[in-house]
Each structure stands twice: as structure tokens, then as C-alpha cells.
C-alpha atoms as a PDB file:
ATOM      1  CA  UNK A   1      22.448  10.655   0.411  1.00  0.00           C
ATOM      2  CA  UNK A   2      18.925  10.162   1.052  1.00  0.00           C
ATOM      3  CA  UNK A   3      17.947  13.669  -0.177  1.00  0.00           C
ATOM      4  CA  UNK A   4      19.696  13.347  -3.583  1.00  0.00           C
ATOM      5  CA  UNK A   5      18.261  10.012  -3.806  1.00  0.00           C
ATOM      6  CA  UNK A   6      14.773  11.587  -3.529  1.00  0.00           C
ATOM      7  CA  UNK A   7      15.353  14.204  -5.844  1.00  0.00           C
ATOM      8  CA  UNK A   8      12.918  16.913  -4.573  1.00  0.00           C
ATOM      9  CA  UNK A   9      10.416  14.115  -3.954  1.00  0.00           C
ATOM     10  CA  UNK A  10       9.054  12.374  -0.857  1.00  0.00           C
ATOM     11  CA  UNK A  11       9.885   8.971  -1.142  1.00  0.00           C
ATOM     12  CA  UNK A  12       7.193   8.149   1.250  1.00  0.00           C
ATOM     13  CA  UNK A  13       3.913   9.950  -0.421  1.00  0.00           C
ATOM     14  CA  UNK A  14       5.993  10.712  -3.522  1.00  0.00           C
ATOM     15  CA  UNK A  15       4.580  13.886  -3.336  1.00  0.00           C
ATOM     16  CA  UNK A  16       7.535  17.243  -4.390  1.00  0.00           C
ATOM     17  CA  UNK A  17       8.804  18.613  -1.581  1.00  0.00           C
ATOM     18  CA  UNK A  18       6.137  20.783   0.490  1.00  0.00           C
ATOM     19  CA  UNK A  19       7.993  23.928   0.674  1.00  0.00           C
ATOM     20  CA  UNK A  20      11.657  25.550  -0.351  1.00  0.00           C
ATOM     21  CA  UNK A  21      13.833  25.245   2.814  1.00  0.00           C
ATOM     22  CA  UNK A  22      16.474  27.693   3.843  1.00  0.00           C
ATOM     23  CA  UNK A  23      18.668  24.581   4.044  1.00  0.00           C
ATOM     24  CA  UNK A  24      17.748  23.417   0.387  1.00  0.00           C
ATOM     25  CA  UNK A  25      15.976  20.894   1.505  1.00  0.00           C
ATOM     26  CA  UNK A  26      12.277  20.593   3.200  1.00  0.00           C
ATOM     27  CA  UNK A  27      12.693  16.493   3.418  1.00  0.00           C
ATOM     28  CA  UNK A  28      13.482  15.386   6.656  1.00  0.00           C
ATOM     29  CA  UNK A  29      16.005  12.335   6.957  1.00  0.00           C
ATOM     30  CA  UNK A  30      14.008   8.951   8.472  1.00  0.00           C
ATOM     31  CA  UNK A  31      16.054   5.823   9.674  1.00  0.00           C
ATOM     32  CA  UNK A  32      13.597   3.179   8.592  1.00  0.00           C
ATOM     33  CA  UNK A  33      14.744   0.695  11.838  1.00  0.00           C
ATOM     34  CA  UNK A  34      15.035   2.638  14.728  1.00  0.00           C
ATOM     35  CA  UNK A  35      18.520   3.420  16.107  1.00  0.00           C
ATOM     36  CA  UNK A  36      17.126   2.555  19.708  1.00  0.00           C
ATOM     37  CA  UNK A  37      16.274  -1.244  18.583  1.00  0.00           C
ATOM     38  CA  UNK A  38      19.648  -1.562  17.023  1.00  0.00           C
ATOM     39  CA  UNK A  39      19.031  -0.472  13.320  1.00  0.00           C
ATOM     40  CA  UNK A  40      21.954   0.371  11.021  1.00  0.00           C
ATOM     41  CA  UNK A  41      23.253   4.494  10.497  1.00  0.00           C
ATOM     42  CA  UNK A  42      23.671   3.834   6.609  1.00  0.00           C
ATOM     43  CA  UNK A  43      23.124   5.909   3.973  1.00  0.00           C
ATOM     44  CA  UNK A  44      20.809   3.057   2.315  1.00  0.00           C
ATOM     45  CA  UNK A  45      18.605   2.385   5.727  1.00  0.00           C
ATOM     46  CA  UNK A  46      17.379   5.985   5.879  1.00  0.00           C
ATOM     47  CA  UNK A  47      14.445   7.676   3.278  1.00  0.00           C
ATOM     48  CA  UNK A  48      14.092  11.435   2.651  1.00  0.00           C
ATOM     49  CA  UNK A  49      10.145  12.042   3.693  1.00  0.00           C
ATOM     50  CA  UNK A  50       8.206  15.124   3.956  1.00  0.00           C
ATOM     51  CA  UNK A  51       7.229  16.479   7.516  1.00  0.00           C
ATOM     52  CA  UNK A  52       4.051  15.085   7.254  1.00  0.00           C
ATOM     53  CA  UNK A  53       5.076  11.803   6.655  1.00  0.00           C
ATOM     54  CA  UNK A  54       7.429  11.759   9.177  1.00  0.00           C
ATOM     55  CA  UNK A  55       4.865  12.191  11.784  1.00  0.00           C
ATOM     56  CA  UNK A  56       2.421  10.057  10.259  1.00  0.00           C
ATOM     57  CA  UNK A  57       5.097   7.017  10.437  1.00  0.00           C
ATOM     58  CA  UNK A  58       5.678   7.888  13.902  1.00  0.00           C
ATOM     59  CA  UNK A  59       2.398   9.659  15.587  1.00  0.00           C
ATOM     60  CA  UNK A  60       0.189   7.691  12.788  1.00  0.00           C
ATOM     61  CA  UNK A  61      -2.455   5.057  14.061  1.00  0.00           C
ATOM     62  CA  UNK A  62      -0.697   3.468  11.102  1.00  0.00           C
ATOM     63  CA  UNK A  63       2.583   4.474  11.075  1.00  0.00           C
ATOM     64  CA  UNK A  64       4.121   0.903  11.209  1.00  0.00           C
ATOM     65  CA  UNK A  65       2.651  -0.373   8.203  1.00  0.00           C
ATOM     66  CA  UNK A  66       3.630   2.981   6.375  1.00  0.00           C
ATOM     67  CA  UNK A  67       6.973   2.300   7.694  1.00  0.00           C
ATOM     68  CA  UNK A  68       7.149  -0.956   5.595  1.00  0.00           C
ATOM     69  CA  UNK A  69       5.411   0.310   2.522  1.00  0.00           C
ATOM     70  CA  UNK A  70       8.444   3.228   2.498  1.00  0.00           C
ATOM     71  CA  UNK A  71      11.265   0.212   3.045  1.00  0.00           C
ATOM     72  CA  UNK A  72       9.222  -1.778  -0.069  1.00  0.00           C
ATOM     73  CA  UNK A  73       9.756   1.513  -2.083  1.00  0.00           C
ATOM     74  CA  UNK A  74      13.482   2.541  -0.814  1.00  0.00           C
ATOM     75  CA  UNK A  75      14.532  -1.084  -1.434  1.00  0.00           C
ATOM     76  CA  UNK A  76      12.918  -1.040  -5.340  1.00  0.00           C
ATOM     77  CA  UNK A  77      15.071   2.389  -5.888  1.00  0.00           C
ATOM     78  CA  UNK A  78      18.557   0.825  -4.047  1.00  0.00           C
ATOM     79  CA  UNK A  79      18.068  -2.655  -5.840  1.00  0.00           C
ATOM     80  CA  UNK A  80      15.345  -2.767  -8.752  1.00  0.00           C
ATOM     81  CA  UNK A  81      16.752  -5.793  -9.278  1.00  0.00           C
ATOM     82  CA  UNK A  82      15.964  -7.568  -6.317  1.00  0.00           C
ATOM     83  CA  UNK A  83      13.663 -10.678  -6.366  1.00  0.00           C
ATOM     84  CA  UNK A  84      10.037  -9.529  -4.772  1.00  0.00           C
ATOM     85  CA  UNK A  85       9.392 -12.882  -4.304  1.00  0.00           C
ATOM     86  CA  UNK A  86      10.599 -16.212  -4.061  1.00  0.00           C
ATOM     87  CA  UNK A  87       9.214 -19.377  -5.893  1.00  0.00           C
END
């Protein structure tokens, strides 16, 4: 799900896809909340990132905060909708 969402794209750097994978694919699926802390396995709480991404979210001195920028984006393509802010 997350991979066709992407389209070929990162949807953390937005960058294409670093290299043609074997598999199709050279995004690597990233549950946004941990598993281990109780975060949903849905199709909409996971983002297709590249591998450098991926490690920078969780080997990064600021992975957390790149965490939340990728949720900020992943929500915007699920809901454009949605309010950003409320009055």
C-alpha cells in the first residue's frame, strides 16, 4: 500500500527511488509509531522511505523530529482535507 502510495518516490525526502530493486521496489516500508510502543499495523500508519531515510529516522541525531515531519506529509496525502489547525 505504502509503495503504490509513493509512486517511485520517497515520501520522506521526496527524492525517486535510489536504485531499481530486484523486488520492484528500493523503498523500504516504515511504521511511523513503533510496533513495540503499541502503534497500529495499518496500511495508512506506515510510509514508503528510501534506505537512507530509514536510518536517518532511526540512527539520526534527529530522527524523531524527521519522524513527525514524514507523519505531517503521509497525513496531507491520506486526508488533504484535514484541518492543519484549529481556530
Amino acid at each position: 500500500y505504502a509503495r503504490a502510495r509513493a509512486d517511485g518516490t520517497c515520501e520522506a525526502c521526496e527524492q525517486p527511488e535510489p536504485f531499481e530493486a530486484k523486488s520492484g521496489s528500493s523503498l523500504e516500508v516504515h511504521h511511523m509509531y513503533r510496533l513495540s510502543d503499541g502503534g497500529p499495523d495499518h496500511p495508512e500508519h506506515v510510509a514508503a522511505v528510501c534506505p537512507n531515510c530509514h536510518a536517518r529516522i532511526h540512527r539520526g541525531v534527529d530522527g524523531g523530529e524527521y519522524n513527525e515531519a514524514l507523519i505531517e506529509k503521509v497525513l496531507d496525502k491520506e486526508d488533504p482535507f484535514r484541518m492543519k489547525y484549529i481556530y
